[in-house]
Protein backbone atom coordinates (compact mmCIF):
# COMPACT_ATOMS: atom_id res chain seq x y z
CA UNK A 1 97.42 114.23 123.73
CA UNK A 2 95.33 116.70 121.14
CA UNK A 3 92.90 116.93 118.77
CA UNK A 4 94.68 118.90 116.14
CA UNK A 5 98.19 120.72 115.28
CA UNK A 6 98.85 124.32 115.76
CA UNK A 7 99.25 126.68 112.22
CA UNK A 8 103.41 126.43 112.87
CA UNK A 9 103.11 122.34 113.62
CA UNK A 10 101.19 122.10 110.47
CA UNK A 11 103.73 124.18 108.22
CA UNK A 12 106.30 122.07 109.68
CA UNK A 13 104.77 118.76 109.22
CA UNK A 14 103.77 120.11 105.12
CA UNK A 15 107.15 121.58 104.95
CA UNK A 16 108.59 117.70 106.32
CA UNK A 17 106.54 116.16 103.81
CA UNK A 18 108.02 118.57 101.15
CA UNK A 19 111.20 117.62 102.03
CA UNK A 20 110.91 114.05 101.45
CA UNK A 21 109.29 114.22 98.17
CA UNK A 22 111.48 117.00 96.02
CA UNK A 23 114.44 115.26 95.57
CA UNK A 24 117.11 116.25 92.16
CA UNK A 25 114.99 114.27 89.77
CA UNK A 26 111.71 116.60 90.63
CA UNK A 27 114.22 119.24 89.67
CA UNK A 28 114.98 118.14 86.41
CA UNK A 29 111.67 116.77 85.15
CA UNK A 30 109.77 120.10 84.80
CA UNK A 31 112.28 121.41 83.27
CA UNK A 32 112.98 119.39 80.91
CA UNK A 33 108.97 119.11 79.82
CA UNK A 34 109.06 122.59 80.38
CA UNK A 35 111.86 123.47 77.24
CA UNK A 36 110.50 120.73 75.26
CA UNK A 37 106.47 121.27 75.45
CA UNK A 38 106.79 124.53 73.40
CA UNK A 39 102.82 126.04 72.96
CA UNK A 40 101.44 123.16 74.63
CA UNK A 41 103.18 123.92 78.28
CA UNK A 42 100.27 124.66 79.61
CA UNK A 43 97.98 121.20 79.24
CA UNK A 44 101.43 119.47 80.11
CA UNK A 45 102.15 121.21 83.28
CA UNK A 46 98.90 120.46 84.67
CA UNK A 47 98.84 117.01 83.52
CA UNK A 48 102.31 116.58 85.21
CA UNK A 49 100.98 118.40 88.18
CA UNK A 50 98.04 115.94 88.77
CA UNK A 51 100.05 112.64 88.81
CA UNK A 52 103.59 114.12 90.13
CA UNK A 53 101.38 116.17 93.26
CA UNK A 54 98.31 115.54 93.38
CA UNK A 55 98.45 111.16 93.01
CA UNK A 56 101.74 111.54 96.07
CA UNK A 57 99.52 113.99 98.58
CA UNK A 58 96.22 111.59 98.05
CA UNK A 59 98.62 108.61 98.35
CA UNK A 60 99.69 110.32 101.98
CA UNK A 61 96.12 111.32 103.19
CA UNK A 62 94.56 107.66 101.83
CA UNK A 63 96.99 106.22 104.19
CA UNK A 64 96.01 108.65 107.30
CA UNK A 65 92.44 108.58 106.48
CA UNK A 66 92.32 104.88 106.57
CA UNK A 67 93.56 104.28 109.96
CA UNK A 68 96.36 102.80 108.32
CA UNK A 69 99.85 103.71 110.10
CA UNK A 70 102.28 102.30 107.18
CA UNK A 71 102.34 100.56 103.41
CA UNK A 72 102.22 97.55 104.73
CA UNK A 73 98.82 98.25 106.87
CA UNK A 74 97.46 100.04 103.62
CA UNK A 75 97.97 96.64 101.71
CA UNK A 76 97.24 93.95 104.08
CA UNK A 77 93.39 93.73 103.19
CA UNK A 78 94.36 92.29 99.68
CA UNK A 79 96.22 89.02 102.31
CA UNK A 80 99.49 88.46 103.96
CA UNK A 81 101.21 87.97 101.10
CA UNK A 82 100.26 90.51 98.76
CA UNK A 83 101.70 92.81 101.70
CA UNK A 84 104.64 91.64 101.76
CA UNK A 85 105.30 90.87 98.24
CA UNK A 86 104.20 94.28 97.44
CA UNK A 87 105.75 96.16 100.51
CA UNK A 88 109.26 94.70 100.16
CA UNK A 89 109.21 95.16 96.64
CA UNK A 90 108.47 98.71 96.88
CA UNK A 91 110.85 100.14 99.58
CA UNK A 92 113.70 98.00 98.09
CA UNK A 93 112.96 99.72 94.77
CA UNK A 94 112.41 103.06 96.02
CA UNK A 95 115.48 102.44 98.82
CA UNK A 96 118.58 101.27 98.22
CA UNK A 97 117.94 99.26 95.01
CA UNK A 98 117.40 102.59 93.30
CA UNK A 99 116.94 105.51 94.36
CA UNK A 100 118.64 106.41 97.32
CA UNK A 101 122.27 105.25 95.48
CA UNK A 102 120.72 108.14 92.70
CA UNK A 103 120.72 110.46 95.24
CA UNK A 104 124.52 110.15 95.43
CA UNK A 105 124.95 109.50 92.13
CA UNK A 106 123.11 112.91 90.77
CA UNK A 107 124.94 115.34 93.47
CA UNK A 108 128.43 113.97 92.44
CA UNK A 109 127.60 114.58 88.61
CA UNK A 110 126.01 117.84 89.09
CA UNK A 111 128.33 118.91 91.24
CA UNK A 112 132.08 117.55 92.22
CA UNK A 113 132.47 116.04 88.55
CA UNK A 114 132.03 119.08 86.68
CA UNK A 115 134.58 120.47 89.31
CA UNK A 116 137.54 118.09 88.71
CA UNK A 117 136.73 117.29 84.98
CA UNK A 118 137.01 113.85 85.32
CA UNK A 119 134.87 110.48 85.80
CA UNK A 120 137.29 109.46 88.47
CA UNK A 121 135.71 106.26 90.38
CA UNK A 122 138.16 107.76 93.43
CA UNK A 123 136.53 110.77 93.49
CA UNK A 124 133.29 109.19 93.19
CA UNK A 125 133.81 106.51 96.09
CA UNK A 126 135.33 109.98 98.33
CA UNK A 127 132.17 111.91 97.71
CA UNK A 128 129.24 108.86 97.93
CA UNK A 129 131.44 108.26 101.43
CA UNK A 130 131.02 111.60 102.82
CA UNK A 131 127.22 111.76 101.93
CA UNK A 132 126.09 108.42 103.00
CA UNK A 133 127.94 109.09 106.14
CA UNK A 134 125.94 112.58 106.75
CA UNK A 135 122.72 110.50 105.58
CA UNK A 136 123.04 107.79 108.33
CA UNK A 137 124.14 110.51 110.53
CA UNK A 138 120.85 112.30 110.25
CA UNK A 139 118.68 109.45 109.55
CA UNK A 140 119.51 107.56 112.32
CA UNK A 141 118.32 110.16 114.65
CA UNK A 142 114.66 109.08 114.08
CA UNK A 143 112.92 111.76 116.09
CA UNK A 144 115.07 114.79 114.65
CA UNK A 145 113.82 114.15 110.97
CA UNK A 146 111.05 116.81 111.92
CA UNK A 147 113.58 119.28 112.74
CA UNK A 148 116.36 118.54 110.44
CA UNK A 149 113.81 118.78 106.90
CA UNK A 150 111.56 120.65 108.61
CA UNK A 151 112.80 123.72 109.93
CA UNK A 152 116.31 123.60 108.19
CA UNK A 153 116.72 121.68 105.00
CA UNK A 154 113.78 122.38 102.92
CA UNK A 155 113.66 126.40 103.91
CA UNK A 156 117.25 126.81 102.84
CA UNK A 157 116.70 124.10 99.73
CA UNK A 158 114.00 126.81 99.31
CA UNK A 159 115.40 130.01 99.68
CA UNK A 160 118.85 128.82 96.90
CA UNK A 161 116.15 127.26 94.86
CA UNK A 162 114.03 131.07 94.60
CA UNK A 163 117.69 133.14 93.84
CA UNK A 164 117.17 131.28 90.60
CA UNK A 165 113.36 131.16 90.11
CA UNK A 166 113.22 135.24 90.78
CA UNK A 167 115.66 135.79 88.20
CA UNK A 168 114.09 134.19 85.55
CA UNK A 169 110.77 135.62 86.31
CA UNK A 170 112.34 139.00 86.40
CA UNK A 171 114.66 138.73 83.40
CA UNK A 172 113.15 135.65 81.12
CA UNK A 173 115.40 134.65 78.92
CA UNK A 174 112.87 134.11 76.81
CA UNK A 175 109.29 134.22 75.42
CA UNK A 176 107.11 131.30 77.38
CA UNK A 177 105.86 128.78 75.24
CA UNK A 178 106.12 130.04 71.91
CA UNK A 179 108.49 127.41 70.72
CA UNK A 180 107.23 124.32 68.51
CA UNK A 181 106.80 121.23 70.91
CA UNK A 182 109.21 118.27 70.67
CA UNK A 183 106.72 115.15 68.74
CA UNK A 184 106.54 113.94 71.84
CA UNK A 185 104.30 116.39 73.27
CA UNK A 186 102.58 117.45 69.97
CA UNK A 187 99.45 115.09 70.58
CA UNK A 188 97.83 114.70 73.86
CA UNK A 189 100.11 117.03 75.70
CA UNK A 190 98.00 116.41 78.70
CA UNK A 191 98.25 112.56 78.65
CA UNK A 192 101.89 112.95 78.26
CA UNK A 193 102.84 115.57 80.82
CA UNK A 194 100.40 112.76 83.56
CA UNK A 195 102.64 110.13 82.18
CA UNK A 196 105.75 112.10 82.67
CA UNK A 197 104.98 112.76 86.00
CA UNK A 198 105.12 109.03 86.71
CA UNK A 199 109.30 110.05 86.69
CA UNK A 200 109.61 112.04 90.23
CA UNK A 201 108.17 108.53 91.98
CA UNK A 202 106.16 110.01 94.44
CA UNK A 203 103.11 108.41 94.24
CA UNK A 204 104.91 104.90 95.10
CA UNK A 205 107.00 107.20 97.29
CA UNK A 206 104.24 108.59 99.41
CA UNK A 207 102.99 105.22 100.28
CA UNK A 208 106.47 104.24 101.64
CA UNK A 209 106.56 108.24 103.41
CA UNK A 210 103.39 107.74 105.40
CA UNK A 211 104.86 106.21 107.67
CA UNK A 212 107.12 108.77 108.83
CA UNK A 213 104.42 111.71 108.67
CA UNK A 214 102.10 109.73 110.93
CA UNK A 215 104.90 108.63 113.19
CA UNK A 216 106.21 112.69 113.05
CA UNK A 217 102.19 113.69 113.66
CA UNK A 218 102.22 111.35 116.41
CA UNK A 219 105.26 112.61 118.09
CA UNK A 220 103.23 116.35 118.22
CA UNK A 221 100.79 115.14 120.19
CA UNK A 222 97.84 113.72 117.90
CA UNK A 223 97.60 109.92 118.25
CA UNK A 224 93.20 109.70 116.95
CA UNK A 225 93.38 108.16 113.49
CA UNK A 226 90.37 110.42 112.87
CA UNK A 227 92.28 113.74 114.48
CA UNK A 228 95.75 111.99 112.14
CA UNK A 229 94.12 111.97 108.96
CA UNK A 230 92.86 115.03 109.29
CA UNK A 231 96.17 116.43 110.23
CA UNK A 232 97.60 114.39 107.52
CA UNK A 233 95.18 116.44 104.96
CA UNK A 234 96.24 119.48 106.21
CA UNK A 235 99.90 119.09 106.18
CA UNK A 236 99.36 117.32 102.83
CA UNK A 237 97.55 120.66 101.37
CA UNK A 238 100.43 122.98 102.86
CA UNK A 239 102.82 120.09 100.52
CA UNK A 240 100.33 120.38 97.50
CA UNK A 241 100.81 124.18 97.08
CA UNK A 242 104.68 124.29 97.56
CA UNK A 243 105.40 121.54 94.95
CA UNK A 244 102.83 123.43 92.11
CA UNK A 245 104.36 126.25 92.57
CA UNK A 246 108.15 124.70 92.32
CA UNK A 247 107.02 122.50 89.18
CA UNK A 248 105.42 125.67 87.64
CA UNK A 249 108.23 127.52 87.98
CA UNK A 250 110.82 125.75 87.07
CA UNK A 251 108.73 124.82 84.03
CA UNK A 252 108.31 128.58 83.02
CA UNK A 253 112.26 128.50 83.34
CA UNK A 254 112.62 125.71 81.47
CA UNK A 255 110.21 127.33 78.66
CA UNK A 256 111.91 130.40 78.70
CA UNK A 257 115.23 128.68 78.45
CA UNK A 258 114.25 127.05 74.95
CA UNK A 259 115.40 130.32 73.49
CA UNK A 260 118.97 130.16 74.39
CA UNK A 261 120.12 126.24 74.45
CA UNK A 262 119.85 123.35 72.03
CA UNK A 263 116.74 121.22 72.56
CA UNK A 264 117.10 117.54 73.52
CA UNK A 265 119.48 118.57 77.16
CA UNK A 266 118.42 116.70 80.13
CA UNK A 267 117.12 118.36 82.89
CA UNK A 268 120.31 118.85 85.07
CA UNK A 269 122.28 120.18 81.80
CA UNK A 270 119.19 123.02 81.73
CA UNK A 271 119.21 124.34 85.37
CA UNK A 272 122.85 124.45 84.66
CA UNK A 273 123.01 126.18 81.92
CA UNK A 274 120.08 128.63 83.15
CA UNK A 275 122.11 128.85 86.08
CA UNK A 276 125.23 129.81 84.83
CA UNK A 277 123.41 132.06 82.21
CA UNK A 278 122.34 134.34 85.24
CA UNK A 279 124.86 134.05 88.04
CA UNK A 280 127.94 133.17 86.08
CA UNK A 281 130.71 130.65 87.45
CA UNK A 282 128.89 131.29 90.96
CA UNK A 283 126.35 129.97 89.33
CA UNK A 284 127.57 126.28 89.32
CA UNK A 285 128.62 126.98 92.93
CA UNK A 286 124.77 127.68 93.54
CA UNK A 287 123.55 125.09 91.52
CA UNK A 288 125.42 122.21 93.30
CA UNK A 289 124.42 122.90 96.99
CA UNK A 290 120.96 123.30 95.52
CA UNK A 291 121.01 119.38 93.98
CA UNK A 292 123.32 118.51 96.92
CA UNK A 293 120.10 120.44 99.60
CA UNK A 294 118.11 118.17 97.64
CA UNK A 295 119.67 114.55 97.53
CA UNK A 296 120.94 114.56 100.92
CA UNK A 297 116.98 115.11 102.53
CA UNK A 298 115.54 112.44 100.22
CA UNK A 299 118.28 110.24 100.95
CA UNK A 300 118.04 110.65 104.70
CA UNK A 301 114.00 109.96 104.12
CA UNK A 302 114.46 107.40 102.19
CA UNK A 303 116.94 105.43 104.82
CA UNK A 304 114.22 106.40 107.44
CA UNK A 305 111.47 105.09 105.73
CA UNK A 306 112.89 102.00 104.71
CA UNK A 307 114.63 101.76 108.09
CA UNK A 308 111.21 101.83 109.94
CA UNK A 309 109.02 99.96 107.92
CA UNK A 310 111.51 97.00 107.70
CA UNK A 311 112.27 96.65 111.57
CA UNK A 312 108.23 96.85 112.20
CA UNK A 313 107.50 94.48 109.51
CA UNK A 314 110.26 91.72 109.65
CA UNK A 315 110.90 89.63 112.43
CA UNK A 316 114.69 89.47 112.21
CA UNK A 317 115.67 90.92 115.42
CA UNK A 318 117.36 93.96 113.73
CA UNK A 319 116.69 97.44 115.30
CA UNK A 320 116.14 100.50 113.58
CA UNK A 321 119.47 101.59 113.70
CA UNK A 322 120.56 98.65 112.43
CA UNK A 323 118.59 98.56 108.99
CA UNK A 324 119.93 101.89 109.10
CA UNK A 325 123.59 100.99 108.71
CA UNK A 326 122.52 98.21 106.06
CA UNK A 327 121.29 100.20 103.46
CA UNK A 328 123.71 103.01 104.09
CA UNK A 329 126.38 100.74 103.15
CA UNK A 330 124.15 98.86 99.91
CA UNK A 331 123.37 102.19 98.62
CA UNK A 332 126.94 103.17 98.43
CA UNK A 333 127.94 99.82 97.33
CA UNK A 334 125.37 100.22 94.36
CA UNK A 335 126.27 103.91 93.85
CA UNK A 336 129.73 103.01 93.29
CA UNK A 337 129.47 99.41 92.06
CA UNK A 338 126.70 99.53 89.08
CA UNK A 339 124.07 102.20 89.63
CA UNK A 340 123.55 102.13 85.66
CA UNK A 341 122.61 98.50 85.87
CA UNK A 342 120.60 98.44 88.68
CA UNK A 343 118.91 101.75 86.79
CA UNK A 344 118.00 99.33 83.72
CA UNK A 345 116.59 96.59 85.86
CA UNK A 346 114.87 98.69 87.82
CA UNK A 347 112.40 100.70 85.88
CA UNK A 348 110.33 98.13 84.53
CA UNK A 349 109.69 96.55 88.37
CA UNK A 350 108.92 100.57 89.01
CA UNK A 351 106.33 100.40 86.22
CA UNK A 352 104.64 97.40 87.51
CA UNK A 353 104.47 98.90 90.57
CA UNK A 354 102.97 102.27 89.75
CA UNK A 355 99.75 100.90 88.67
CA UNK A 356 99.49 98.88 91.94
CA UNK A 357 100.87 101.90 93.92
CA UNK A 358 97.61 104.32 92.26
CA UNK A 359 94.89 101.39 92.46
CA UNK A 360 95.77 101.30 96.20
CA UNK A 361 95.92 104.28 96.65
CA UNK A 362 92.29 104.70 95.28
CA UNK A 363 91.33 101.43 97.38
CA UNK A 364 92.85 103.47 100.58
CA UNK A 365 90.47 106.37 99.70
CA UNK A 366 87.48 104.17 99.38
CA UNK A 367 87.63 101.88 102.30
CA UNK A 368 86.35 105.39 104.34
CA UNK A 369 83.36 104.64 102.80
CA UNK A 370 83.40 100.83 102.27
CA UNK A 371 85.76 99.24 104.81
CA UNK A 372 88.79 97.40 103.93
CA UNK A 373 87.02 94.40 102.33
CA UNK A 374 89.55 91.82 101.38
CA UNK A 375 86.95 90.45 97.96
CA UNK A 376 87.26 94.37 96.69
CA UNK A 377 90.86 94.73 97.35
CA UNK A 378 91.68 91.17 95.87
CA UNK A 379 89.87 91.39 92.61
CA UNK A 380 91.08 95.33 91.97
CA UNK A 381 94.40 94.52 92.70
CA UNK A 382 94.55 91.33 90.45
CA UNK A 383 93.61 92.53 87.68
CA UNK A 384 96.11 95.93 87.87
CA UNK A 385 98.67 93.49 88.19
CA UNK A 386 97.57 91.50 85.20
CA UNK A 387 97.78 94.73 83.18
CA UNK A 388 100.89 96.24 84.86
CA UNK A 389 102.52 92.63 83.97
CA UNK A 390 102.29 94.50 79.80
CA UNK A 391 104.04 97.93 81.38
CA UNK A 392 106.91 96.08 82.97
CA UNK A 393 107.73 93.82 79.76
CA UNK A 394 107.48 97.02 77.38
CA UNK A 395 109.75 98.70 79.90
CA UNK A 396 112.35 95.77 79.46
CA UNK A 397 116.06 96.56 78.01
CA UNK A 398 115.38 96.89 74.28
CA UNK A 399 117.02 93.47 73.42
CA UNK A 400 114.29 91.76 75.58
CA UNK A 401 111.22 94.03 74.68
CA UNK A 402 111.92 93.64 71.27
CA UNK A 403 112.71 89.86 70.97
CA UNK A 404 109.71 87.41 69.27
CA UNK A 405 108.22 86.26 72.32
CA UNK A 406 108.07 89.62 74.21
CA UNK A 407 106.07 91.07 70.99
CA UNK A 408 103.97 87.91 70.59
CA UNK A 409 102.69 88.80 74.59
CA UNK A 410 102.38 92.23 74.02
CA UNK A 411 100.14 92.11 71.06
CA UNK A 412 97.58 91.54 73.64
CA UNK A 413 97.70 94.80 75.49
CA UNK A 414 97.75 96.70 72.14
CA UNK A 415 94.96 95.56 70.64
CA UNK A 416 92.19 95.20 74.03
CA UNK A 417 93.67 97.67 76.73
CA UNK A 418 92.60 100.96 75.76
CA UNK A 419 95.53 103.62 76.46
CA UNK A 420 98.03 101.03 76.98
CA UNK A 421 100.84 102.64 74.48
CA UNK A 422 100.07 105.81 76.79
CA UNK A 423 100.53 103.79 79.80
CA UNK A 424 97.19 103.94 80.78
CA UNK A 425 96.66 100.18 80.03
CA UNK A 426 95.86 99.49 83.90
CA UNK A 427 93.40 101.58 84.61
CA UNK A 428 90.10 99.79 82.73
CA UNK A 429 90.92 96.49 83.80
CA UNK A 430 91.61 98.44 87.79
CA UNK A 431 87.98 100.03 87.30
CA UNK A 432 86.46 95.91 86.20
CA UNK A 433 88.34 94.49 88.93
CA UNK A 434 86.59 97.08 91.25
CA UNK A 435 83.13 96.26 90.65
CA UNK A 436 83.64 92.51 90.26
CA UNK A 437 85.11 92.38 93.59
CA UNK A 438 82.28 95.15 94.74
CA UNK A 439 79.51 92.94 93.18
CA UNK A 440 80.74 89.71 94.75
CA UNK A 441 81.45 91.41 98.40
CA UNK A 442 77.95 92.40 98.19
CA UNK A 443 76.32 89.39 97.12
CA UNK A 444 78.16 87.47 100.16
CA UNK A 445 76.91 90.27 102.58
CA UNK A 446 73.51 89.58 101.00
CA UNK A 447 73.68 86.35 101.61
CA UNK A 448 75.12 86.55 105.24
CA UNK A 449 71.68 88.43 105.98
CA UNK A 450 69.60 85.50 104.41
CA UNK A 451 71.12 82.98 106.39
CA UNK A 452 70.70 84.56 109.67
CA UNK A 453 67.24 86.13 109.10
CA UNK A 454 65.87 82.91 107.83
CA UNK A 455 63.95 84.66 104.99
């Protein structure tokens, strides 16, 4: 047992941490508000920066800081069932109801598709077979993760990742940000590029990842939750510079690029393109294990995660390994079986969630200071969900959203929550829920002393 980790533990731990969070949709994003933010990249970078870094690494050391080992620890002030409700929801959105079949899903398209020239569903069910083999394979080895992001996955992810990066910073293919912005980023760039950075997931993400950092923190030899959050902050800082300068860079790519492509290409049509503009045909070759690099380590964290915080938190007499092999096989059942569907249904339960994911984050952060007091916890987290109710019906397939009812409801939202069509429409009644429940905690507390003093 220690007090702290050593410089190299802490690199490995930050570059673990790393490798759980940049998965092929945090490649794409900047990039794609990178080409299409023209003069305003700037404001939009940072704005993405703050929610898709900065919200995930304060998600991580909230958790550590508040003695609380997983999600479902971080939630359980607000009562059993909010825990579960919430905790259950979450991995099963960010697992195998979502994204780790995208991880599959992205890779094959990126790479193997572009290779045969076909949408084959053979070649498909081939490739998601191979990597959700290699995904249990490493995930179910538990104490390896460490080792197996760590020291090899994210360095080489890394190392392809800069071949690229270096290039473009040494031949641009273009002037940075002297392009007209698409409309969407034409007024309040910076509210847009936060929004926008609600798309990489992490902040939910880094609630579900805790887990595994504190268990991998653990395993090194610090078990004090004071000594673990600390550790946690570290590692979480080492994390916090990486990703900035990955997003920044690949936004200045995807800036630069705006000279040379059509505007309106998704992100993975960009890198390939960029790529291919540099490096040629060997250029695809690059760009697949890069995206492949990528998938396969989130996917494997993902399965962890999940894996961990299930056989902990349900009493069905599964072990570890078990939960393992379960959502190996869903996630390639869903990969293969309706990934576009589940996509659909799933993004509006992910935009509910987001607002509950920051405002516990936030509650996390202050319990240091407060404690975990169930009144604070209960009222904050009522009224986010109340609000983030409005963000999953707008996020509805359009032939819901649109229909008579749906608009009736959501004439509410637009006319009394401030920010709402920005998607800021949680956050006021978060901040009233706060200091109702922060009023009434302290009223009872005041009372408590009455009674037993007498006076």
């Amino acid at each position: 047992m220690k007090e702290k980790l050593s410089f190299k533990e802490v690199l490995l731990v930050g570059s673990l941490l790393f490798g759980l969070y940049f998965g092929a949709g945090n490649l794409i994003f900047p990039l794609e508000l990178g080409q299409r933010s023209g003069v305003n990249l700037t404001p939009v970078t940072v704005g993405f920066l703050l929610s898709g870094v900065g919200l995930p690494i304060l998600g991580i050391v909230a958790t550590g800081l508040s003695d609380s080992g997983s999600l479902f620890e971080s939630a359980k002030p607000a009562g059993d069932f909010f825990a579960y409700f919430f905790t259950i929801l979450l991995y099963l959105c960010i697992g195998p109801g979502f994204a780790i079949p995208r991880t599959a899903t992205v890779s094959y398209e990126v790479g193997l598709k572009a290779l045969v020239g076909a949408n084959d569903t053979l070649y498909l069910l081939g490739f998601s077979i191979v990597f959700f083999l290699l995904a249990y394979f490493f995930a179910v080895k538990e104490g390896d993760l460490i080792d197996t992001i760590g020291k090899f996955m994210t360095p080489i992810f890394l190392i392809l990742l800069a071949l690229i990066a270096i290039l473009g910073f040494v031949k641009p293919m273009g002037a940075v940000a002297s392009v007209n912005p698409d409309e969407k980023y034409q007024s309040n760039p910076f509210t847009v590029g936060f929004i926008d950075g609600y798309n990489t997931l992490d902040a939910p993400a880094s609630l579900a990842f805790a887990v595994l950092i504190i268990s991998a923190i653990k395993k090194l030899g610090v078990v004090e939750p004071i000594n673990i959050g600390r550790e946690v902050l570290k590692s979480g800082l080492v994390c916090l510079l990486a990703m900035g300068v990955v997003y920044s860079s690949l936004a200045y790519l995807g800036s630069t690029s705006a000279h040379i492509m059509d505007g309106g290409e998704n992100g993975a049509i960009i890198l390939a393109k960029i790529s291919n503009h540099y490096l040629g045909s060997f250029g695809h070759i690059l760009l697949s294990l890069i995206v492949f690099i990528a998938c396969l380590k989130t996917a494997i964290g993902l399965i962890s995660a999940c894996s961990e915080m299930f056989s902990e938190m349900l009493s069905f007499n599964l072990t570890y390994k078990q939960y393992c092999i379960i959502f190996s096989i869903v996630s390639f059942l869903i990969a293969n079986l309706g990934l576009s569907r589940i996509v659909s249904l799933s993004l509006p339960v992910l935009m509910f969630l987001y607002p509950l994911s920051i405002a516990l984050i936030f509650l996390s952060m202050v319990s240091i200071k407060t404690g975990k007091r169930k009144t604070i916890y209960r009222w904050t987290l009522a009224f986010t969900a109340f609000a983030a109710f409005f963000d999953l019906l707008v996020n509805l397939p359009e032939s819901i959203s649109t229909s008579s009812l749906v608009t009736i409801i959501l004439s509410f939202p637009n006319k009394y929550l401030p920010g709402f069509d920005l998607g800021f429409g949680w956050a006021l009644p978060a901040i009233i829920g706060f200091m109702i429940g922060y009023i009434i905690d302290k009223n009872k507390e005041k009372s408590k002393i009455t009674y037993t003093t007498g006076k």
